[in-house]
Structures are given as C-alpha cells and as structure tokens.
PDB file of N, CA and C in Angstrom:
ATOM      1  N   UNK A   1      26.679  25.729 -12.746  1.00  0.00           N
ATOM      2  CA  UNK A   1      26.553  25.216 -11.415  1.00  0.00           C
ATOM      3  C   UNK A   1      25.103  25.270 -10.937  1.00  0.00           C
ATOM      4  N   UNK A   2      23.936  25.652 -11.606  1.00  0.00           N
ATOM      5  CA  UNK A   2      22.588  25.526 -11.483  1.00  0.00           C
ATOM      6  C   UNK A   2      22.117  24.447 -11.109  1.00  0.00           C
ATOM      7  N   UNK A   3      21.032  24.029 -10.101  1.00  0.00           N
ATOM      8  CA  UNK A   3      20.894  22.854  -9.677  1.00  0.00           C
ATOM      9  C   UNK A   3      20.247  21.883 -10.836  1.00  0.00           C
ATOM     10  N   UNK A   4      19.578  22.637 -11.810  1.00  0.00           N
ATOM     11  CA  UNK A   4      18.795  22.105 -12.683  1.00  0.00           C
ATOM     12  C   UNK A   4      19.919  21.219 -13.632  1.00  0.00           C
ATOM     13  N   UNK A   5      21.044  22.083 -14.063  1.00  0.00           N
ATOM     14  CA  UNK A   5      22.098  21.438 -14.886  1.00  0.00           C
ATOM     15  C   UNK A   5      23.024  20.433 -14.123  1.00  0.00           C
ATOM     16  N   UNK A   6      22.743  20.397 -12.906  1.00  0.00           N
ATOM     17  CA  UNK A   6      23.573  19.321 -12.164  1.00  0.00           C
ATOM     18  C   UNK A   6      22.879  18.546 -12.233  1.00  0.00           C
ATOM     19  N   UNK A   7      21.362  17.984 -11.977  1.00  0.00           N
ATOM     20  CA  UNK A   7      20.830  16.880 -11.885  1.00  0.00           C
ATOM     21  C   UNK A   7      21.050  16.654 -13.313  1.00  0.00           C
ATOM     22  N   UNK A   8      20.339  17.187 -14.448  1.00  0.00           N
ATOM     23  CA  UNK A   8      20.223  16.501 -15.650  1.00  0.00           C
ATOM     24  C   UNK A   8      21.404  16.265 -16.116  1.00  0.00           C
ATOM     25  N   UNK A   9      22.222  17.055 -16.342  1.00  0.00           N
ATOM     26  CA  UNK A   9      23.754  16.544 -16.976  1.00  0.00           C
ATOM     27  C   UNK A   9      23.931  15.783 -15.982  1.00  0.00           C
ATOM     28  N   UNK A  10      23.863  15.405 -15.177  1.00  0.00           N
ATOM     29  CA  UNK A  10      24.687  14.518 -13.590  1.00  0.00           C
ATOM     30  C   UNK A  10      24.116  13.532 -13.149  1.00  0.00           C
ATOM     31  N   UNK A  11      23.299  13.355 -12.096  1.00  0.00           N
ATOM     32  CA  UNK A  11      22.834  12.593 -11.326  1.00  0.00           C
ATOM     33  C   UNK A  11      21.882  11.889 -12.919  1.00  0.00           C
ATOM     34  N   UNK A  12      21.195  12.312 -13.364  1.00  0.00           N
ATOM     35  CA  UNK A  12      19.718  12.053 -14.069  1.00  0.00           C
ATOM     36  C   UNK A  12      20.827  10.841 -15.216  1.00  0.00           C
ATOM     37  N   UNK A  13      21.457  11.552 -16.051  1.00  0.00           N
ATOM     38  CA  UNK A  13      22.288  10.897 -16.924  1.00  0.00           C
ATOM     39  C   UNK A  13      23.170   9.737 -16.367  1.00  0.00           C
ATOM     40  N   UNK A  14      24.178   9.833 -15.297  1.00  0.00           N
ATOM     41  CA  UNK A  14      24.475   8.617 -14.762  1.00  0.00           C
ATOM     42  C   UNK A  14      22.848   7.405 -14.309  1.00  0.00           C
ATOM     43  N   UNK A  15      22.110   7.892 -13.888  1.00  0.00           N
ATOM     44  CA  UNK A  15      21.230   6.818 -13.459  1.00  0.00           C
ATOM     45  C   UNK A  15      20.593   6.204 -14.938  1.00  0.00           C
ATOM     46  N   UNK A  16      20.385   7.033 -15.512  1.00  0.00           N
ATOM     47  CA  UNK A  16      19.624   6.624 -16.983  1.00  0.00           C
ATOM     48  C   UNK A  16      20.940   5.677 -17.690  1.00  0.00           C
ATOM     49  N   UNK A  17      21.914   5.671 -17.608  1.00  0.00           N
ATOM     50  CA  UNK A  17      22.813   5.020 -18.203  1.00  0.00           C
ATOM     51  C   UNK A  17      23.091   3.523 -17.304  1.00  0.00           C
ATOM     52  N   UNK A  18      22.901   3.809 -15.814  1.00  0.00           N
ATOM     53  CA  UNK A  18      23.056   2.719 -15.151  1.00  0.00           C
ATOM     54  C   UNK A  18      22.046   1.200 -15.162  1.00  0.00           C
ATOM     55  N   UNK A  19      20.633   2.035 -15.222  1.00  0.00           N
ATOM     56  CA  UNK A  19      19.719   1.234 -14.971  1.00  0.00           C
ATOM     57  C   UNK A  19      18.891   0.670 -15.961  1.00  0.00           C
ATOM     58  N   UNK A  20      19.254   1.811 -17.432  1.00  0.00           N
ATOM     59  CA  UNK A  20      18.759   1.513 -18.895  1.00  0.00           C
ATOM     60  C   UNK A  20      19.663   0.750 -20.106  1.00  0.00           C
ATOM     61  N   UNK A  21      20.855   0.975 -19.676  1.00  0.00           N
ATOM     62  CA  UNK A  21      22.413  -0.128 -20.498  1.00  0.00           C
ATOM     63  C   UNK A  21      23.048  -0.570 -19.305  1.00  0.00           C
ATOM     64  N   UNK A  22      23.833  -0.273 -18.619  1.00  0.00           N
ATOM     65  CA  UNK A  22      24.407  -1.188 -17.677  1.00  0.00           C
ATOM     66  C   UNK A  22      23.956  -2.439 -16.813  1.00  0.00           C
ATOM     67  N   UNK A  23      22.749  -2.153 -15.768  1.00  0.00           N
ATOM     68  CA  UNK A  23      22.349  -3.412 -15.542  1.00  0.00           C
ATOM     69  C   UNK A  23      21.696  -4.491 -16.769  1.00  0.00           C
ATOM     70  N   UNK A  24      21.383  -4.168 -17.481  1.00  0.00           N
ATOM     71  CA  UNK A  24      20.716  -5.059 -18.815  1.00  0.00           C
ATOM     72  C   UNK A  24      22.010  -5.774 -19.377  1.00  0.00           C
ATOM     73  N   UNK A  25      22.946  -4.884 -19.683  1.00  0.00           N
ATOM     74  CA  UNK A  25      24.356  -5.561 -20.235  1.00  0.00           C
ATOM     75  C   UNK A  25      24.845  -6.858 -19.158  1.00  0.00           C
ATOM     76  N   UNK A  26      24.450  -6.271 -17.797  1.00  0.00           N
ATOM     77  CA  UNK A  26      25.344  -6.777 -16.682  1.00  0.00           C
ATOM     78  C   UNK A  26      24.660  -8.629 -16.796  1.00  0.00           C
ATOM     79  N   UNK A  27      23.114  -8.112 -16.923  1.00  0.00           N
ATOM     80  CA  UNK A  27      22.429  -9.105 -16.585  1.00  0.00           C
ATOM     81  C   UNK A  27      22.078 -10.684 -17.979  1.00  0.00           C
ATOM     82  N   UNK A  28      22.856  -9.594 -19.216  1.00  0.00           N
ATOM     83  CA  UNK A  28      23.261 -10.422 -20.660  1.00  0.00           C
ATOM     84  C   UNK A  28      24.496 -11.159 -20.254  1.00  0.00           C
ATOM     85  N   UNK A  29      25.534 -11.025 -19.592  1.00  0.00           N
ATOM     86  CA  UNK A  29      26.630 -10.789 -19.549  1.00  0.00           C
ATOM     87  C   UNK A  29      26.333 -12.758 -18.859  1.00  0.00           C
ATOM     88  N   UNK A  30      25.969 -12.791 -17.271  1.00  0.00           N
ATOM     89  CA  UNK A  30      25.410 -13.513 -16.629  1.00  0.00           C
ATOM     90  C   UNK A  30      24.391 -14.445 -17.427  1.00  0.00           C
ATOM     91  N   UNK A  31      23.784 -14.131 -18.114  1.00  0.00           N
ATOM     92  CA  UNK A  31      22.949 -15.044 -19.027  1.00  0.00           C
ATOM     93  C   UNK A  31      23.673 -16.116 -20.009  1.00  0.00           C
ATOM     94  N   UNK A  32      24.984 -15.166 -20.664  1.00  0.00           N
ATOM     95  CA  UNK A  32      25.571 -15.694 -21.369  1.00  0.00           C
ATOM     96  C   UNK A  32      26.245 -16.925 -21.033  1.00  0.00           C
ATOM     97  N   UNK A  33      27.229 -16.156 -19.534  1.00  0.00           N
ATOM     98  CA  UNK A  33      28.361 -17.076 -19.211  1.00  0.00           C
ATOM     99  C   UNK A  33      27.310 -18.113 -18.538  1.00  0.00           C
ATOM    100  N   UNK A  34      26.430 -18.188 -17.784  1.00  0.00           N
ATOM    101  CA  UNK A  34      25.542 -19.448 -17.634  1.00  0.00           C
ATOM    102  C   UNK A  34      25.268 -20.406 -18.948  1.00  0.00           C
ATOM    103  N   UNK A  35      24.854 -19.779 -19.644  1.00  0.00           N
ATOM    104  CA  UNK A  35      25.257 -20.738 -21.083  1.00  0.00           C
ATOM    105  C   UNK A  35      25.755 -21.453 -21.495  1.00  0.00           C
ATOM    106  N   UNK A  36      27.124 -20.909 -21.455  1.00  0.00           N
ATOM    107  CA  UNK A  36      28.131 -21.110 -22.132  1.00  0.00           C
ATOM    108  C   UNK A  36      28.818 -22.495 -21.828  1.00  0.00           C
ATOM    109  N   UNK A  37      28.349 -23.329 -21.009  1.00  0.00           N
ATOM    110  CA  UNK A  37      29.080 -24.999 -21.023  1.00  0.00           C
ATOM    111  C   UNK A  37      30.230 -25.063 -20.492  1.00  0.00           C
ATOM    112  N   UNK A  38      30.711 -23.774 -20.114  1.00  0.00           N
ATOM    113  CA  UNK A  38      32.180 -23.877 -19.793  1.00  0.00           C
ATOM    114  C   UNK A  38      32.418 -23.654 -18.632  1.00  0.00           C
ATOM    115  N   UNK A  39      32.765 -24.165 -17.359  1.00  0.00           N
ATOM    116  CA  UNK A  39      32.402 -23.824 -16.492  1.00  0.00           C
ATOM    117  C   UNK A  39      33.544 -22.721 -16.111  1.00  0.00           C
ATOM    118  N   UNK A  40      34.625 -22.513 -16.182  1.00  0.00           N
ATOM    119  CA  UNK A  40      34.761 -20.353 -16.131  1.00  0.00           C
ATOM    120  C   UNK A  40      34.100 -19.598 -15.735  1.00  0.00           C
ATOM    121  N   UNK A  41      33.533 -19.054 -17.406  1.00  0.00           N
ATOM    122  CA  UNK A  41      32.162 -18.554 -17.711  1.00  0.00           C
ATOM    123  C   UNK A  41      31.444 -18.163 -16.547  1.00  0.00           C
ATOM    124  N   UNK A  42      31.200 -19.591 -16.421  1.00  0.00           N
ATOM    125  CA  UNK A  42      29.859 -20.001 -15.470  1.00  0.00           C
ATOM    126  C   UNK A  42      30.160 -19.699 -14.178  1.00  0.00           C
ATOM    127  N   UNK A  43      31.023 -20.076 -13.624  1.00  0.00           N
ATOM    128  CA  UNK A  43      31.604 -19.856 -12.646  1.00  0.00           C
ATOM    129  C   UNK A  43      31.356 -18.117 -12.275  1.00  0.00           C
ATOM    130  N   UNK A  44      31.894 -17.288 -13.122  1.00  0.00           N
ATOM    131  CA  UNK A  44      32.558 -15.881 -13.416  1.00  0.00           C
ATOM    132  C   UNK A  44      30.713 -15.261 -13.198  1.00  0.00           C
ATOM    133  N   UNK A  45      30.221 -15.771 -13.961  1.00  0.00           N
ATOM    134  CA  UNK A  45      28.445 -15.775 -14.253  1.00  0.00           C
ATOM    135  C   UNK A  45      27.629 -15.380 -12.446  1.00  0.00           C
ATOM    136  N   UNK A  46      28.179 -16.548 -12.268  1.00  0.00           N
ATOM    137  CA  UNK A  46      26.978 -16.649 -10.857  1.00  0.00           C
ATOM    138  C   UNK A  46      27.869 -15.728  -9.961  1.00  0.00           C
ATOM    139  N   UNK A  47      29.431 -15.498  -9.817  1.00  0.00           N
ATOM    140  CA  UNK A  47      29.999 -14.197  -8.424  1.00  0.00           C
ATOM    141  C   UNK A  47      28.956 -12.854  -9.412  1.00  0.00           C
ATOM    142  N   UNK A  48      29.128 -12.676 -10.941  1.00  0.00           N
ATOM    143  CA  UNK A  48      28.412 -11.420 -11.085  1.00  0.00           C
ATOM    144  C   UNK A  48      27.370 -11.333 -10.952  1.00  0.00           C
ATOM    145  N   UNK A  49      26.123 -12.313 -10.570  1.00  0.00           N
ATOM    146  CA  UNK A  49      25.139 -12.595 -10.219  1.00  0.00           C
ATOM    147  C   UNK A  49      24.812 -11.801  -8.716  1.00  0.00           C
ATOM    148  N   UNK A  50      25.920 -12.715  -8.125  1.00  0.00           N
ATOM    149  CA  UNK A  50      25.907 -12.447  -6.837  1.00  0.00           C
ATOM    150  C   UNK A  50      25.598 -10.861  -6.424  1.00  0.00           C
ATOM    151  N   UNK A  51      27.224 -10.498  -7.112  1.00  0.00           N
ATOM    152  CA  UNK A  51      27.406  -8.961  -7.102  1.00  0.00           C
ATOM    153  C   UNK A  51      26.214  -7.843  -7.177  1.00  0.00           C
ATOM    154  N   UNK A  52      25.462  -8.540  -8.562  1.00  0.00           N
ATOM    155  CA  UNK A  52      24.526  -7.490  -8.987  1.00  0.00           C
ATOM    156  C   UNK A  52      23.521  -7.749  -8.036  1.00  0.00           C
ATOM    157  N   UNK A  53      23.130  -8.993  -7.763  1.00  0.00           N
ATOM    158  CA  UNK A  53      21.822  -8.782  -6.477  1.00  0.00           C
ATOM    159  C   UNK A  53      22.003  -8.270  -5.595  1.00  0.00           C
ATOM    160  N   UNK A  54      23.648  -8.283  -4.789  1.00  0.00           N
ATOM    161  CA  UNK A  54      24.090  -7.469  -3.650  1.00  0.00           C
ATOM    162  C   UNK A  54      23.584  -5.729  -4.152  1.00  0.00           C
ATOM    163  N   UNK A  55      24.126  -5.182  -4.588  1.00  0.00           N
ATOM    164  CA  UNK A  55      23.595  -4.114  -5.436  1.00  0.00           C
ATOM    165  C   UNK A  55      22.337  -3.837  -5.510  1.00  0.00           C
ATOM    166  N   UNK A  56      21.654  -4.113  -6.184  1.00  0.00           N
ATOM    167  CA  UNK A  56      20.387  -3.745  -6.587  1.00  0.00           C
ATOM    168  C   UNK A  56      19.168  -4.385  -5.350  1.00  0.00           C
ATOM    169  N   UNK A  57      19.769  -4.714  -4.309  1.00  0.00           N
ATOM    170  CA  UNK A  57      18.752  -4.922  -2.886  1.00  0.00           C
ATOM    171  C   UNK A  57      19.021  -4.044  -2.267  1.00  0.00           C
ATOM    172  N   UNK A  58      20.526  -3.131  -2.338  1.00  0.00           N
ATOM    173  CA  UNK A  58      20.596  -2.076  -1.576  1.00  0.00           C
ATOM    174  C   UNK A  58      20.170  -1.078  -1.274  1.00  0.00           C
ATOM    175  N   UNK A  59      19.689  -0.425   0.116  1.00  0.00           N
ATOM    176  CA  UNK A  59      18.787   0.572   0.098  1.00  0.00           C
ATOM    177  C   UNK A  59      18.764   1.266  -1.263  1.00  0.00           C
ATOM    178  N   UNK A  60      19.734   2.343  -1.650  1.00  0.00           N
ATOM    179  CA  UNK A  60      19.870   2.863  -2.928  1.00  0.00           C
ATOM    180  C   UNK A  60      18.965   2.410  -3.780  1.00  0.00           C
ATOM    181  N   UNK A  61      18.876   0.786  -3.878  1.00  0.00           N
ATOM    182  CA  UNK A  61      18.756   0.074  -5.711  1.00  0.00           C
ATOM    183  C   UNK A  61      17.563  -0.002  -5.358  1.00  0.00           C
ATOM    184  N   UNK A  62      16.725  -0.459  -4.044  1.00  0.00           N
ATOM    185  CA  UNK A  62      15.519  -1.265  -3.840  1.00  0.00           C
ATOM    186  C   UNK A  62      14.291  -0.946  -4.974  1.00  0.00           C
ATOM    187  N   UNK A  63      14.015   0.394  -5.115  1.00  0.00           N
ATOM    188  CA  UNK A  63      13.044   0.675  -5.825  1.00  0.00           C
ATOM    189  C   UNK A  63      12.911   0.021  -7.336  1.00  0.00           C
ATOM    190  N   UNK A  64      14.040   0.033  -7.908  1.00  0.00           N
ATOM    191  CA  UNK A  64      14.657  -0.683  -9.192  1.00  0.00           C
ATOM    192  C   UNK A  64      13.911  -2.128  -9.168  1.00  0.00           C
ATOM    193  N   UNK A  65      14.425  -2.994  -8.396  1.00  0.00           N
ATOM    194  CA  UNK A  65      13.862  -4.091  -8.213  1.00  0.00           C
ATOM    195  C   UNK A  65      11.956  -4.211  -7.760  1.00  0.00           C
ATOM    196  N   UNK A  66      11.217  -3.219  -7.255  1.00  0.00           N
ATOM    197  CA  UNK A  66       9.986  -2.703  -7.032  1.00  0.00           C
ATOM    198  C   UNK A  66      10.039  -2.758  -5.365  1.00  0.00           C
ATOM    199  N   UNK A  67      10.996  -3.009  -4.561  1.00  0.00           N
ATOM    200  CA  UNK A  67      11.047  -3.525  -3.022  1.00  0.00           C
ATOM    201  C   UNK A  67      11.053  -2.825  -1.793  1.00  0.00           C
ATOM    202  N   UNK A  68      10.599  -1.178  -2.350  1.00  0.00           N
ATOM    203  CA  UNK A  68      10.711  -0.521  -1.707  1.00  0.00           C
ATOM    204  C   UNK A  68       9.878  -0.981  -0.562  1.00  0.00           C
ATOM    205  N   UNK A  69      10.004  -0.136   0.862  1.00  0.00           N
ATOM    206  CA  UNK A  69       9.476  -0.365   2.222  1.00  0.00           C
ATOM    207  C   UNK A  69       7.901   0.020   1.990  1.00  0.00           C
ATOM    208  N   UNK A  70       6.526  -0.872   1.945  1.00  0.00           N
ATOM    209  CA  UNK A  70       5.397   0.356   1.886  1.00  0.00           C
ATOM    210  C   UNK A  70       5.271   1.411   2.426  1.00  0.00           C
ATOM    211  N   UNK A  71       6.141   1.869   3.891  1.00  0.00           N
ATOM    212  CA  UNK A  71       5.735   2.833   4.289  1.00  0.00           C
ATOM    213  C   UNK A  71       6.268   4.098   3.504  1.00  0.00           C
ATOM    214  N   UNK A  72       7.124   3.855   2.851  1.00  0.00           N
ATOM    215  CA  UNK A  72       8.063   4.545   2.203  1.00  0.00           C
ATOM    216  C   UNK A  72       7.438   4.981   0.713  1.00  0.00           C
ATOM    217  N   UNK A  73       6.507   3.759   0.059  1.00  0.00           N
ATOM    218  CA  UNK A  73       5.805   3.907  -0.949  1.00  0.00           C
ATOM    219  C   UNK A  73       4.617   5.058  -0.857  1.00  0.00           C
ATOM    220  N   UNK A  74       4.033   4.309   0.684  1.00  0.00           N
ATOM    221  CA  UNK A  74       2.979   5.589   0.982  1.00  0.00           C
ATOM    222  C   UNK A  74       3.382   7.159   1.143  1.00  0.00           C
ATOM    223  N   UNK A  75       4.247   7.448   1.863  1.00  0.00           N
ATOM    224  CA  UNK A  75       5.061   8.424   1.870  1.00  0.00           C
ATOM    225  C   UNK A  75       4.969   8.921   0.170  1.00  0.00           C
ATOM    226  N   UNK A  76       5.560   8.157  -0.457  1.00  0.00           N
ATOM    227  CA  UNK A  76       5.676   8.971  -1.950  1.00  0.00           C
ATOM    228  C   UNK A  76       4.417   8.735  -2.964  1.00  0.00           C
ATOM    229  N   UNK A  77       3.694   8.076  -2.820  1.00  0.00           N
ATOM    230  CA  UNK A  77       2.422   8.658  -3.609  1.00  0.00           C
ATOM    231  C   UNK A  77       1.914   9.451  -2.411  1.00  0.00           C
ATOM    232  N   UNK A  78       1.686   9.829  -1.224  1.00  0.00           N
ATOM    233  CA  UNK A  78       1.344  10.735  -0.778  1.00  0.00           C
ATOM    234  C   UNK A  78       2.049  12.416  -1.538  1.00  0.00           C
ATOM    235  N   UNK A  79       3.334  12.376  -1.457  1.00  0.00           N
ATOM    236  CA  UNK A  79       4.033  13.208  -2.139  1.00  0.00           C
ATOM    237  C   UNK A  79       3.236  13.799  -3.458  1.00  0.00           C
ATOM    238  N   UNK A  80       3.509  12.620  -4.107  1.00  0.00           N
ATOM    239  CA  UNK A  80       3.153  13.005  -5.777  1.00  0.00           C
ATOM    240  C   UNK A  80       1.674  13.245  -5.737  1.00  0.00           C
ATOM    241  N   UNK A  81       0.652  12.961  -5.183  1.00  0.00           N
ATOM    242  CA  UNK A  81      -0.724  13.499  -4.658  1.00  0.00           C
ATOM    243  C   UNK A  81      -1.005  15.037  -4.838  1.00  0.00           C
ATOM    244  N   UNK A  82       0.170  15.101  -3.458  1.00  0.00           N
ATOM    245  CA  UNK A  82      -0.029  16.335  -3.003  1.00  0.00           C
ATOM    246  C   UNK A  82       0.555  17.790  -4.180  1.00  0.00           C
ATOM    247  N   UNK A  83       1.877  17.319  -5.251  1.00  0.00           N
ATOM    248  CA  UNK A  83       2.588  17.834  -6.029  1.00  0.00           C
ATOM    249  C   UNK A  83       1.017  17.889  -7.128  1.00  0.00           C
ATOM    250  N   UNK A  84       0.631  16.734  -7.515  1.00  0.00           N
ATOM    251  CA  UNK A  84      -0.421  17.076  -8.484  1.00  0.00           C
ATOM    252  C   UNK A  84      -1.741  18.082  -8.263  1.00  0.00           C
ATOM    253  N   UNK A  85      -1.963  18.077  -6.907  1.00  0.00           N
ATOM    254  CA  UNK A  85      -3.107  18.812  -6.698  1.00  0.00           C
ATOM    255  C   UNK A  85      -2.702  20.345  -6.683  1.00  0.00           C
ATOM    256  N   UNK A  86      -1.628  20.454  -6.281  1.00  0.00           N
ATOM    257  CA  UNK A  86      -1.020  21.838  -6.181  1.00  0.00           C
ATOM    258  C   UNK A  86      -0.435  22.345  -7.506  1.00  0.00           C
ATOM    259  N   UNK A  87       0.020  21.677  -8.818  1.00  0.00           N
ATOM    260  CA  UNK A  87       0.355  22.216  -9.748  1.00  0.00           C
ATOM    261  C   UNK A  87      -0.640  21.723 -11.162  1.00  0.00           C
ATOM    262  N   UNK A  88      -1.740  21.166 -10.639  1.00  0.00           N
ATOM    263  CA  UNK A  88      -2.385  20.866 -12.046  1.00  0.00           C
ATOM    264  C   UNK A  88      -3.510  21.297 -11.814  1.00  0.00           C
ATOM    265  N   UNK A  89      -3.794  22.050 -13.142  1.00  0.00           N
ATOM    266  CA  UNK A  89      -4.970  23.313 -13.330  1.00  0.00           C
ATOM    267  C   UNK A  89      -5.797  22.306 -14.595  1.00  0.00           C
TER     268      UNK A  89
END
C-alpha cells in the first residue's frame, strides 16, 4: 500500500499502456476502417474518431495532444526549474 507501489504498479502502468498501445491501436483501428471501401467500416471509423478526439481534448488528455493551457505550462516548467535546482548537485 506504499505510495511509490501504487503509482508504478497503478496509475504509471495504466497510463503507459493507454497512451503507448491503446490510443495508437485506437487510431490504426480508424485508419483502417477509413480505408476499407466499405462504408460500415467507415462509418464505425469516423463515431471512433469522434470518440477518441472527445477524449483526448479532455482536460485529463490535453497534454497528450500538446494543448495544455500556457498558464498551466508555465506553472510546470516553473515546477520542474525549481525541482532541478533543489536536487541537482
């Protein structure tokens, strides 16, 4: 129950699985059925399209896509600034 083993077994591993195989699959998936001549497919293609952009604009996803708010960007290289000056010798 250590916080360290909750992020990495947990949070760290679901996101690494989401954003490194799942959206890539999601976004093959959509590539394909656009392809595919059939309009189904295609059809089926552009709602998962839909879906995944709904998603990945969401506060949550924004960064994924690079869309974060600048003020929000500044905020965090301010962060990581301040983390480097304080732990690197």
């Amino acid at each position: 129950m250590g916080p360290d083993y909750t992020h990495w077994h947990g949070t760290y591993e679901v996101a690494k699985h989401f954003y490194a195989k799942f959206v890539p699959e999601l976004e093959e998936l959509v590539r394909h059925g656009r392809q595919s001549g059939d309009p189904a497919p295609a059809t089926a293609a552009e709602a998962l399209a839909a879906k995944l952009d709904e998603v990945l604009n969401s506060a949550n996803h924004r960064w994924y896509l690079n869309k974060v708010d600048p003020a929000e960007q500044e905020r965090r290289q301010q962060q990581m600034e301040e983390f480097q000056k304080r732990y690197s010798k």
